[in-house]
N, C-alpha and C. Protein backbone atom coordinates (compact mmCIF):
# COMPACT_ATOMS: atom_id res chain seq x y z
N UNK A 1 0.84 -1.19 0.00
CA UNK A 1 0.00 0.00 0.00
C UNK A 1 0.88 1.25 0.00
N UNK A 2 0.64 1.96 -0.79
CA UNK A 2 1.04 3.65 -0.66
C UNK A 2 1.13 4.37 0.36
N UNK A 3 2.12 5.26 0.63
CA UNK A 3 2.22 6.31 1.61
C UNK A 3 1.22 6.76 1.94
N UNK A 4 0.34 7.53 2.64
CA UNK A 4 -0.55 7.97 2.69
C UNK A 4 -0.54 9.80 2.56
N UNK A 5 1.04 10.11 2.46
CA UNK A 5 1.38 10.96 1.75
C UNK A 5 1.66 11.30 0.31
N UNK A 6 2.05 10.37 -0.41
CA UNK A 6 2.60 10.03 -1.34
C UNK A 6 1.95 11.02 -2.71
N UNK A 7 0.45 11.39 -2.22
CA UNK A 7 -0.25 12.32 -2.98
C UNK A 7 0.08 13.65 -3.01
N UNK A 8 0.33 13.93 -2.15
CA UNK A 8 0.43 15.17 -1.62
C UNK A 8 2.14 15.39 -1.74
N UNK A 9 2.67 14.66 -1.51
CA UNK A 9 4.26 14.65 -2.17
C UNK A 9 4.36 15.09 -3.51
N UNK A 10 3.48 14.11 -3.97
CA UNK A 10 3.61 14.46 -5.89
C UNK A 10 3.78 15.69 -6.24
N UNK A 11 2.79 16.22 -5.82
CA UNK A 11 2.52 17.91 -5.81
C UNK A 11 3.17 18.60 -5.01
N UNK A 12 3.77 18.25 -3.95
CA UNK A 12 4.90 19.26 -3.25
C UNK A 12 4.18 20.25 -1.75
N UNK A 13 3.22 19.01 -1.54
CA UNK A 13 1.88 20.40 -0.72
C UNK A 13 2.28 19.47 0.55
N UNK A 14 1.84 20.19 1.68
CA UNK A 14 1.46 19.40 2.88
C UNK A 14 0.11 18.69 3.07
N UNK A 15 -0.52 17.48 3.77
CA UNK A 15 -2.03 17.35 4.30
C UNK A 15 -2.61 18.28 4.17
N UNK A 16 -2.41 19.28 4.56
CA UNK A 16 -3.01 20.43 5.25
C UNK A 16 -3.19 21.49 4.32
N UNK A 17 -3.06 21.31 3.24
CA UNK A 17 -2.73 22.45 1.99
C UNK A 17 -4.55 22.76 1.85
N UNK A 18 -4.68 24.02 1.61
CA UNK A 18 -5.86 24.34 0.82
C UNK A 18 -5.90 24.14 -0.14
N UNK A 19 -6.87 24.35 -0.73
CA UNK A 19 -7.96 23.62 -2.02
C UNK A 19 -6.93 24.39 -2.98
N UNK A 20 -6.77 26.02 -2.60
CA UNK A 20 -6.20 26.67 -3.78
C UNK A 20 -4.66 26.42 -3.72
N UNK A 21 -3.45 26.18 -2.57
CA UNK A 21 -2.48 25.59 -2.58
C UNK A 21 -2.68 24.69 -3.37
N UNK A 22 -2.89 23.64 -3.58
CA UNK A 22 -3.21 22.39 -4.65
C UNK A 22 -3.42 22.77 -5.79
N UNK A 23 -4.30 23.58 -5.96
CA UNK A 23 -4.17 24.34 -7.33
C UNK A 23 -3.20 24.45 -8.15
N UNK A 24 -2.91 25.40 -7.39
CA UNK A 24 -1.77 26.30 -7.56
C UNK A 24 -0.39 25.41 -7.91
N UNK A 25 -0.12 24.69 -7.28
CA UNK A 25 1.09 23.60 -7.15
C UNK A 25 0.90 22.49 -8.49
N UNK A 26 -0.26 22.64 -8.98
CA UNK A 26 -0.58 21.48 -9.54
C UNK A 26 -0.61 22.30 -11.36
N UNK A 27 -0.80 23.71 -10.95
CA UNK A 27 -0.69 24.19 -12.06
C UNK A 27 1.06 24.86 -12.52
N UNK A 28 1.09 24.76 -11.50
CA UNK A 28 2.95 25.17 -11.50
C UNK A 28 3.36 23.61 -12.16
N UNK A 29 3.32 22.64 -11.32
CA UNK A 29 4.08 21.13 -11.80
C UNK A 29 3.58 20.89 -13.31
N UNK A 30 2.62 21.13 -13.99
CA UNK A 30 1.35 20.65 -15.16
C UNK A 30 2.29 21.99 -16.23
N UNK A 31 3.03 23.03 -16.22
CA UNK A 31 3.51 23.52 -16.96
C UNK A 31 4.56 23.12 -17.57
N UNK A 32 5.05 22.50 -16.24
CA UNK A 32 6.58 21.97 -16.67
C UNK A 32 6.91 20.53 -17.18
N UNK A 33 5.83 19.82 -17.24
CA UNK A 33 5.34 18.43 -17.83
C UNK A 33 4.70 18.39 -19.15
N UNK A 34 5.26 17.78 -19.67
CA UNK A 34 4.11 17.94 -21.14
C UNK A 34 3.21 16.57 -21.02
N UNK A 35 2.10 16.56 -21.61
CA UNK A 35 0.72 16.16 -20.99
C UNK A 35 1.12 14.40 -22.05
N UNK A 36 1.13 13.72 -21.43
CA UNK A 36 1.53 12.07 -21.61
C UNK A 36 2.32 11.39 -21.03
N UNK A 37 3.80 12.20 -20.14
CA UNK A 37 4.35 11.30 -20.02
C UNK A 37 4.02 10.99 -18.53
N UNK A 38 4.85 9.84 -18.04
CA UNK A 38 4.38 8.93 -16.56
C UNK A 38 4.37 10.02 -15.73
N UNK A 39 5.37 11.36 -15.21
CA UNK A 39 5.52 12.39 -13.77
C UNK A 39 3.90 12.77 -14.57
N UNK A 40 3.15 13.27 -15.73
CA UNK A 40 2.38 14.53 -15.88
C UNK A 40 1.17 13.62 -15.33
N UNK A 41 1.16 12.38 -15.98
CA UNK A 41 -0.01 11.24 -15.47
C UNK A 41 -0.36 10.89 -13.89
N UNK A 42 1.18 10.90 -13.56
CA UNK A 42 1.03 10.99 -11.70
C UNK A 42 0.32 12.53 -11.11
N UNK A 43 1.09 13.57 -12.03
CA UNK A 43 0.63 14.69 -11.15
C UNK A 43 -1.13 15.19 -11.41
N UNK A 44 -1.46 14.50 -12.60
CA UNK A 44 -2.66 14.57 -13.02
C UNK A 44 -3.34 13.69 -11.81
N UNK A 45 -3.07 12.88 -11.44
CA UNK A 45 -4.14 11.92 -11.00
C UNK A 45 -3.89 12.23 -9.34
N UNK A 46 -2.82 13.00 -9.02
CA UNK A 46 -3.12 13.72 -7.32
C UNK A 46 -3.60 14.66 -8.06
N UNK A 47 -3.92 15.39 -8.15
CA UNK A 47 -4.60 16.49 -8.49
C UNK A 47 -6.32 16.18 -8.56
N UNK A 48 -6.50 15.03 -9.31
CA UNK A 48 -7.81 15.00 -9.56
C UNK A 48 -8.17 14.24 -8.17
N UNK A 49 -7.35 13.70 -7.24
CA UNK A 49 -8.20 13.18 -6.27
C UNK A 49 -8.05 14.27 -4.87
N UNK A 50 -7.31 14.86 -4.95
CA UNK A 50 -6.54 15.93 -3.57
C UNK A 50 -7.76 17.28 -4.55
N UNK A 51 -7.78 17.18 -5.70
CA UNK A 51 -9.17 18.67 -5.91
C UNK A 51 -10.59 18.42 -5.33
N UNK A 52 -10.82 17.02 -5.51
CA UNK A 52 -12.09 16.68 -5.08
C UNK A 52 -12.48 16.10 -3.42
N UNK A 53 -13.23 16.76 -3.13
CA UNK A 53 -13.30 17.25 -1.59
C UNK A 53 -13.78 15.55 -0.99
N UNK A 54 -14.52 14.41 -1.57
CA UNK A 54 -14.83 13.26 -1.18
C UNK A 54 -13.79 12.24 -1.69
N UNK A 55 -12.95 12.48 -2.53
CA UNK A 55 -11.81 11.51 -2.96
C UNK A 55 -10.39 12.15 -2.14
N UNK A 56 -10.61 12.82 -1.95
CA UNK A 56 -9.44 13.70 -1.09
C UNK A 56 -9.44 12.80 0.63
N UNK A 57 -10.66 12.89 1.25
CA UNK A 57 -11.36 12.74 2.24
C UNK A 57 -11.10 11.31 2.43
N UNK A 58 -11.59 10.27 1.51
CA UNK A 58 -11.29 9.08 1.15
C UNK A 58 -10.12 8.67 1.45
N UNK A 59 -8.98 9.52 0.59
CA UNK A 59 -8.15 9.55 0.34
C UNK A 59 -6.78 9.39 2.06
N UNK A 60 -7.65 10.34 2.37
CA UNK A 60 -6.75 10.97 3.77
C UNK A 60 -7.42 9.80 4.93
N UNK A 61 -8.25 9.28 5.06
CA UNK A 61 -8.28 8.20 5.92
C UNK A 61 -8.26 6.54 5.49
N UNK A 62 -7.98 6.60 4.28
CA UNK A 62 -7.51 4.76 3.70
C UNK A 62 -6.09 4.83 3.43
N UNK A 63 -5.61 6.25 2.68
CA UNK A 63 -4.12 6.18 2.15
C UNK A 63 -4.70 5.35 0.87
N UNK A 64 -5.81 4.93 0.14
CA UNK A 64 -5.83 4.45 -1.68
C UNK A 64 -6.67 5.50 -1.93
N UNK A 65 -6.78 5.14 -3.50
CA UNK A 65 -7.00 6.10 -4.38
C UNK A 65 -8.58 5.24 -4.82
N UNK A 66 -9.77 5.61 -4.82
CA UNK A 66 -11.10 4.57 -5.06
C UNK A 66 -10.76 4.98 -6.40
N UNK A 67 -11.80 3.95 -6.93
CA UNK A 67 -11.15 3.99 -8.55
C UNK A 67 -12.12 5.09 -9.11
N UNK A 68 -13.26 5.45 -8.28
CA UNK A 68 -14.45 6.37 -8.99
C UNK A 68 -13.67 7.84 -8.75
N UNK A 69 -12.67 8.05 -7.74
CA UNK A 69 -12.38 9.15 -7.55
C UNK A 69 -11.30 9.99 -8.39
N UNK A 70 -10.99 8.94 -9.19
CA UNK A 70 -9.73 9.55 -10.15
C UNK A 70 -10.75 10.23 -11.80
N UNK A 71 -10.40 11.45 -11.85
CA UNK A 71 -10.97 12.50 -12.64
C UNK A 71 -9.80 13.00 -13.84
N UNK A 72 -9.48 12.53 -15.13
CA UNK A 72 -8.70 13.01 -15.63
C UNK A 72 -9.20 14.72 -16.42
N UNK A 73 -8.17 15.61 -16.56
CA UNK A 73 -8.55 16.91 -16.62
C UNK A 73 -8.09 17.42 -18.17
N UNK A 74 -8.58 17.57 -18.60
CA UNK A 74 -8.39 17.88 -20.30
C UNK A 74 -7.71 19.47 -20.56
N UNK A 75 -7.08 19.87 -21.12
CA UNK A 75 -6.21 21.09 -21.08
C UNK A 75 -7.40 22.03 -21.79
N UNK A 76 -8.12 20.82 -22.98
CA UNK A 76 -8.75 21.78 -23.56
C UNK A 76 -10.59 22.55 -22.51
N UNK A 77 -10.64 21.64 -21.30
CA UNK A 77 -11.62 21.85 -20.43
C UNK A 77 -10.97 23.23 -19.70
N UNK A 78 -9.58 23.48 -19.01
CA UNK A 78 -9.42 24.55 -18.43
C UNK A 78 -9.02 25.81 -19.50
N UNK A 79 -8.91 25.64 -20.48
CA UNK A 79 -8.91 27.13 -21.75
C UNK A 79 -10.44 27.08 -21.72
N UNK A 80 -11.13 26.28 -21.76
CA UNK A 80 -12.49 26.78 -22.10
C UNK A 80 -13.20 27.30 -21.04
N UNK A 81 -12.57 27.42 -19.49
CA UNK A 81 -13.10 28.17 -18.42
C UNK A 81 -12.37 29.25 -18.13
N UNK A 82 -11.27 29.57 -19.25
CA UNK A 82 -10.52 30.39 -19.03
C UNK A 82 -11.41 31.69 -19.84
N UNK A 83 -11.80 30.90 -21.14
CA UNK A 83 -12.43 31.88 -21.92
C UNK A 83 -13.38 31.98 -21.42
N UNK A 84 -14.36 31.37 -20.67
CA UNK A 84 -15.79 31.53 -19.77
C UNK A 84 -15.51 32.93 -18.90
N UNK A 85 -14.45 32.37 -17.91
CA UNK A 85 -14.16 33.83 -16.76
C UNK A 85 -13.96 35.04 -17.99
N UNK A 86 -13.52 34.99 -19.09
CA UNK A 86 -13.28 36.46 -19.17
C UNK A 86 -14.21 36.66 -19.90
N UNK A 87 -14.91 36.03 -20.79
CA UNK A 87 -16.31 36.29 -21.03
C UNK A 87 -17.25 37.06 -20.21
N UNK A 88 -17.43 36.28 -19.00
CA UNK A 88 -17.88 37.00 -17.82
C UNK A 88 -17.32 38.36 -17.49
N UNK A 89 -16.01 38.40 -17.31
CA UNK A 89 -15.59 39.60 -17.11
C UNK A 89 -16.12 41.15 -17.73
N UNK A 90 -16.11 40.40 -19.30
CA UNK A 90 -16.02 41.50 -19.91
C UNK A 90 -17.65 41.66 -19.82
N UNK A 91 -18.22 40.96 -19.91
CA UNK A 91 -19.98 41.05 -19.74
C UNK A 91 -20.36 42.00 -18.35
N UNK A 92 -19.75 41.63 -17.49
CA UNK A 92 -19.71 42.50 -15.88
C UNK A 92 -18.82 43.80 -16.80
N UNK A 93 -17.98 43.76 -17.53
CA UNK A 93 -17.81 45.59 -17.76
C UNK A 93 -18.89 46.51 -18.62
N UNK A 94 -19.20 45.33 -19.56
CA UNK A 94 -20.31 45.88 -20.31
C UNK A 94 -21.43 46.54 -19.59
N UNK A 95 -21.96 45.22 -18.42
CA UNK A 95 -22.93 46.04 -17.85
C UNK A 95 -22.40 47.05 -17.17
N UNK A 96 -22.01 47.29 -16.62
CA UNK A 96 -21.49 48.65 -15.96
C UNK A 96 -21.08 49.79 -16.86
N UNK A 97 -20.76 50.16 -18.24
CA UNK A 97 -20.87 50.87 -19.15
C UNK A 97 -22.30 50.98 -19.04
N UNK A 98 -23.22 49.88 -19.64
CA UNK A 98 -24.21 50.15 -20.32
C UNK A 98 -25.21 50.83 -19.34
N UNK A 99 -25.52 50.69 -17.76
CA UNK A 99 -25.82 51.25 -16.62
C UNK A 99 -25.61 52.74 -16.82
N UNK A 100 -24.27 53.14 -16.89
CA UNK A 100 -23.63 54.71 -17.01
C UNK A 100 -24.50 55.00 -18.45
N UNK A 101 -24.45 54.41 -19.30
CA UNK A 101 -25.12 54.96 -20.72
C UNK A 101 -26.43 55.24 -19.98
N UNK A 102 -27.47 54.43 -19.80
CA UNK A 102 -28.71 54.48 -19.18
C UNK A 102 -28.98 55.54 -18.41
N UNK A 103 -27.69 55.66 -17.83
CA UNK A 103 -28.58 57.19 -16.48
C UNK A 103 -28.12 58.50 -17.31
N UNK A 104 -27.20 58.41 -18.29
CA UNK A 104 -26.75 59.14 -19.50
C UNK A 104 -27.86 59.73 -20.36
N UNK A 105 -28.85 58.58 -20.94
CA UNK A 105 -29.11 58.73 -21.43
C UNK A 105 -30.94 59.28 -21.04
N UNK A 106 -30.99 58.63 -19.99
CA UNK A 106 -32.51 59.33 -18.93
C UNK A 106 -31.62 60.50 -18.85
N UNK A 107 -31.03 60.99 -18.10
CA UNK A 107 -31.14 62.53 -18.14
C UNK A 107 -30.68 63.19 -19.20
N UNK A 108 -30.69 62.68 -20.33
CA UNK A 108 -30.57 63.61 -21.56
C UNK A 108 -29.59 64.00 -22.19
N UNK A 109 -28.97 64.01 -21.38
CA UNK A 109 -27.24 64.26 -21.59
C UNK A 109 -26.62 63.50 -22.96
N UNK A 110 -27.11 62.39 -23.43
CA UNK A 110 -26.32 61.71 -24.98
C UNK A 110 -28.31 60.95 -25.48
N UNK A 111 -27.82 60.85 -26.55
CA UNK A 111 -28.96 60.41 -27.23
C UNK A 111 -29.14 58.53 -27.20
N UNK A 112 -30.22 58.04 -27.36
CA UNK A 112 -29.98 56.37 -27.10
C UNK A 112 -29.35 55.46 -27.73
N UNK A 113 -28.27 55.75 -28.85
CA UNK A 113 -27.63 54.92 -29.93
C UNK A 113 -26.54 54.13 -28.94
N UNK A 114 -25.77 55.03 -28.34
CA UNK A 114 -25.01 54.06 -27.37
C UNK A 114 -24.94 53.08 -26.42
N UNK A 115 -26.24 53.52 -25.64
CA UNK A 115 -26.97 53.22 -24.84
C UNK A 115 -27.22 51.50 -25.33
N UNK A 116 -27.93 51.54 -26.84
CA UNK A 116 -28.41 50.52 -27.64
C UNK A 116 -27.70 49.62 -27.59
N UNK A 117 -26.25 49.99 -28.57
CA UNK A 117 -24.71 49.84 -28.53
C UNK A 117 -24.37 48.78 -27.47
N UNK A 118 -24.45 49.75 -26.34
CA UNK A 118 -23.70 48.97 -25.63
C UNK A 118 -24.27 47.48 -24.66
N UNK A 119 -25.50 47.44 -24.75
CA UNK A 119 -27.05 46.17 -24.75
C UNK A 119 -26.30 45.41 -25.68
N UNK A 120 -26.17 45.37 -27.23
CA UNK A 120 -26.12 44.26 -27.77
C UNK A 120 -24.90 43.57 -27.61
N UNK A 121 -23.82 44.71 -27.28
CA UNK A 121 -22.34 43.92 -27.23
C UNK A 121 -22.50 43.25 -25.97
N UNK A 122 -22.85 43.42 -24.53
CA UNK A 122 -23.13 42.86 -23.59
C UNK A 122 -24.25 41.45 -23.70
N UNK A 123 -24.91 41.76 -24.58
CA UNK A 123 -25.69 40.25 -24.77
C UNK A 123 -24.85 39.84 -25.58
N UNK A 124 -24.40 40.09 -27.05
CA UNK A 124 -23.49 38.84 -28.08
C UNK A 124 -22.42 38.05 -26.65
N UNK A 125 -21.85 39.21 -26.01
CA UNK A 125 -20.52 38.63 -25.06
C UNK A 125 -21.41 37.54 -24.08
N UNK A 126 -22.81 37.62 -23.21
CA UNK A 126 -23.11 36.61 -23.00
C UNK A 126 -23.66 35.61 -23.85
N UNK A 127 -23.98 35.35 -24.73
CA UNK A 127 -24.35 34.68 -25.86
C UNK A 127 -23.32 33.64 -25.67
N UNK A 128 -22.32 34.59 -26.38
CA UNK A 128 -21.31 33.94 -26.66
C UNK A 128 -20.81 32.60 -25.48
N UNK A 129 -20.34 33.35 -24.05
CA UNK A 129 -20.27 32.39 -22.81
C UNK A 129 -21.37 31.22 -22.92
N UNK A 130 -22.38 31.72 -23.17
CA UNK A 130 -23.62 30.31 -22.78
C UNK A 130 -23.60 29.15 -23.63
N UNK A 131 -22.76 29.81 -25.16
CA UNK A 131 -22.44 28.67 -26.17
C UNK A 131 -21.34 27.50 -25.77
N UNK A 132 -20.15 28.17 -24.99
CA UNK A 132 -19.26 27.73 -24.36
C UNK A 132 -19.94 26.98 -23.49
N UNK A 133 -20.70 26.85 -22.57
CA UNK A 133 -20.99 26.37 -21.91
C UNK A 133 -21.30 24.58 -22.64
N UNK A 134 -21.92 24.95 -23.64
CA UNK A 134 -21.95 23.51 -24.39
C UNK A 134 -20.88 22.38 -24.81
N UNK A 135 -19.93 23.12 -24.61
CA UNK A 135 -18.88 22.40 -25.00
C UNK A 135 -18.58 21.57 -24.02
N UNK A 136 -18.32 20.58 -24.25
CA UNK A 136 -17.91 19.50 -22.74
C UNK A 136 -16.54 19.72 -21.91
């Protein structure tokens, strides 16, 4: 049987590491590995059981790995939440432009073309996110 550290070694963290320590460590080690060989496959598979809060848990009072708890993580799954957050982002700036246009444009001060303007680019930009969302 395995260390009951041996996970948490991989990755360089203590027991005791937070959710985002693990992260973090796991995205530092995952740069410097290119995605196939045996270290990227090990650091992949602490990662997917030390991220998940019931395989982690599992994990920390048997010292094995259950076989349901191992989660492999696709590079192309975290670019596509990468483009999600800033999707979002920019949708949270939009609205906040388009807000300032609105009280802009109630008191008279600019006419409603921008106002308009700045509605549709804030919906295409969520549009756009919710399509993402389909992607697996």
């Amino acid at each position: 049987m395995a260390s009951r550290k041996e996970l948490y070694d991989v990755l360089g963290v203590d027991a005791s590491a937070t959710d985002a320590e693990i992260k973090s460590a796991y995205e530092h080690l995952a740069a410097q590995h290119p995605e196939g060989t045996p270290t990227r496959l090990r650091i992949d598979e602490a990662y997917s059981v030390l991220s998940d809060m019931d395989s982690r848990a599992a994990y920390d009072v048997t010292g094995k790995i259950s076989k349901g708890g191992i989660r492999r993580r696709k590079s192309s799954t975290r670019d596509t939440e990468k483009i999600r957050y800033n999707l979002n982002t920019l949708f949270l700036a939009g609205a906040a432009v388009t807000t300032i246009l609105f009280i802009l444009q109630f008191s008279g001060t600019i006419g409603s073309l921008p106002f308009y303007i700045a509605c549709g680019v804030s919906l295409l930009i969520k549009i756009a996110e919710y399509i993402l969302r389909l992607i697996p």
